[in-house]
Protein backbone atom coordinates (compact mmCIF):
# COMPACT_ATOMS: atom_id res chain seq x y z
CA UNK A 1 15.90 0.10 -12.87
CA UNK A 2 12.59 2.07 -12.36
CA UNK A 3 9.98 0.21 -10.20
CA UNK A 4 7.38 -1.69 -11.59
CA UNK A 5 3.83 0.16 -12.12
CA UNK A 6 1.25 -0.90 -9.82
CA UNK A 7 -1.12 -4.05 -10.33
CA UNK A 8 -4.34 -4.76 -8.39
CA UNK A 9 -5.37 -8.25 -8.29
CA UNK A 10 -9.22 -8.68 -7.12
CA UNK A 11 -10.02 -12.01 -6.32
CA UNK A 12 -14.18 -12.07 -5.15
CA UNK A 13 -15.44 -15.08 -3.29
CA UNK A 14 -18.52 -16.37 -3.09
CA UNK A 15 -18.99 -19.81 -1.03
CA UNK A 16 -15.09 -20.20 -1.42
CA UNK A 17 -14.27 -22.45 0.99
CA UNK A 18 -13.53 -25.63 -0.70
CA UNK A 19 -11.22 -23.02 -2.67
CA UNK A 20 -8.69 -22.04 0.16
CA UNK A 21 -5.50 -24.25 -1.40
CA UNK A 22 -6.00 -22.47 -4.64
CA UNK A 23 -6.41 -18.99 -2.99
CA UNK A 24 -3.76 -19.46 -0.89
CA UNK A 25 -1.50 -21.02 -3.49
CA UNK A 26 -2.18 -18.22 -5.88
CA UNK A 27 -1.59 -15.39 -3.53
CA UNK A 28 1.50 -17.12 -2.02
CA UNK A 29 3.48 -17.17 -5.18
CA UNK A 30 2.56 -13.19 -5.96
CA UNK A 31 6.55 -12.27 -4.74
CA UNK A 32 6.16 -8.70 -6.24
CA UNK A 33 5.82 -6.27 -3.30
CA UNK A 34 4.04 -3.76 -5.68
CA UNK A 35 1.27 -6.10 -6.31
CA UNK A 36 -2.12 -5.05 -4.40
CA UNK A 37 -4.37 -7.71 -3.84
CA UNK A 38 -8.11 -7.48 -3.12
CA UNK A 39 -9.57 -9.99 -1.69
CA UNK A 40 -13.94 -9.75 -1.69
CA UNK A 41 -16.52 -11.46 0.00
CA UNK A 42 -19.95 -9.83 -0.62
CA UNK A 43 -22.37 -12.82 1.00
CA UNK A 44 -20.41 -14.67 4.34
CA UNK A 45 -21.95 -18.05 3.56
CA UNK A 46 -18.88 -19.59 4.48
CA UNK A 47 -15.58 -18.57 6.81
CA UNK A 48 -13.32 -18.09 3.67
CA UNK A 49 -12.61 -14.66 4.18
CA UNK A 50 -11.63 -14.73 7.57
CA UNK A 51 -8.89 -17.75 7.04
CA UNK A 52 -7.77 -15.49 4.92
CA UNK A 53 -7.83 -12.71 7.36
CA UNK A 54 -5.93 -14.11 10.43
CA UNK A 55 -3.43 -15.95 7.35
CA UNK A 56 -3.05 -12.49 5.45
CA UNK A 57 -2.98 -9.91 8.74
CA UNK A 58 0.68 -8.65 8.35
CA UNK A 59 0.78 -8.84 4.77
CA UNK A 60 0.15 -5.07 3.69
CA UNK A 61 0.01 -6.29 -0.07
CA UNK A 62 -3.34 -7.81 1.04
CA UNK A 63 -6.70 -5.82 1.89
CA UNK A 64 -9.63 -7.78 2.63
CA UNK A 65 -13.32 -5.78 1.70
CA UNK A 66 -16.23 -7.68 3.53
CA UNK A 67 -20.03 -6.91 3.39
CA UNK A 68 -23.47 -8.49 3.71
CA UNK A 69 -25.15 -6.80 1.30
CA UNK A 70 -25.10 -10.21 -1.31
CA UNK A 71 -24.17 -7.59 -3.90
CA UNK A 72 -25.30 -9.36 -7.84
CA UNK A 73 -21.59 -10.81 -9.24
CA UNK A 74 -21.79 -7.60 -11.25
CA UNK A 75 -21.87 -5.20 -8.87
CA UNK A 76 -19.41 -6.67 -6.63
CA UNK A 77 -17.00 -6.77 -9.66
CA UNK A 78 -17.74 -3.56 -10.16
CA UNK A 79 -16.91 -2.83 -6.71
CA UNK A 80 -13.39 -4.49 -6.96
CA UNK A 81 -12.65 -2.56 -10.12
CA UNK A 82 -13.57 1.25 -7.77
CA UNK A 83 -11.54 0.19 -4.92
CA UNK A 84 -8.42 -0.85 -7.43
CA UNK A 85 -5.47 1.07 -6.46
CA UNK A 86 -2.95 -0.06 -9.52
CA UNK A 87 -2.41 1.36 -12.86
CA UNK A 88 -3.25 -2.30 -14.01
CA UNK A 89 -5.59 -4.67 -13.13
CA UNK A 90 -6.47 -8.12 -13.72
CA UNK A 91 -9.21 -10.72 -12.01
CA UNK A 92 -8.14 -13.78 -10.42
CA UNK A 93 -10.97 -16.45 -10.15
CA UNK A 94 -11.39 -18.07 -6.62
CA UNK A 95 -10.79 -21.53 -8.61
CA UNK A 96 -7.90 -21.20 -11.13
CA UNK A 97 -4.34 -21.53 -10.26
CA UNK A 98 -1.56 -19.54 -11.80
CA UNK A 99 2.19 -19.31 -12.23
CA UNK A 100 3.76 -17.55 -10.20
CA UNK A 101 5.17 -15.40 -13.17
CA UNK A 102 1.93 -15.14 -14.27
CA UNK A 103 1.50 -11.13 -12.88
């Protein structure tokens, strides 16, 4: 069976935090190895991304893209969408949960 193409999944934070179980849920049930998934904090209001960080370090699935530039929800989307790696792509709001069959 030929592998699967390539999805990025961009998840952007912003004051996330109170988020983390959802985040954590969501990437947790992601089982597909060729699954990238971006994970973006643009404004470091809160320590979100680094939980993340030190919970995510040995997954290679998982890059992490951190600034301080408090890039406009546009632009940092549109940032997500330039560092994509996959031949698909889909967002993943910091505060929805999803199936894990949902990819």
């Amino acid at each position: 069976m030929p592998a699967l193409p390539r999805v990025s999944v961009a998840i952007p934070l912003y004051r996330s935090r109170a988020f983390l179980p959802i985040i954590i849920a969501n990437i947790d049930a992601i089982a597909d190895p060729n699954v990238e998934i971006l994970v973006s904090d643009r404004h470091g209001d809160d320590e979100a991304l680094e939980i993340l960080r030190e919970r995510y370090a040995h997954d290679p699935r998982v890059r992490l893209l951190t600034g301080r530039d408090r890039l406009h929800w546009v632009e940092h989307y549109n940032l997500l969408l330039r560092e994509a790696r996959g031949s698909y792509f889909m967002w993943m709001p910091h505060d929805d949960s999803f199936p894990s069959h949902y990819i």
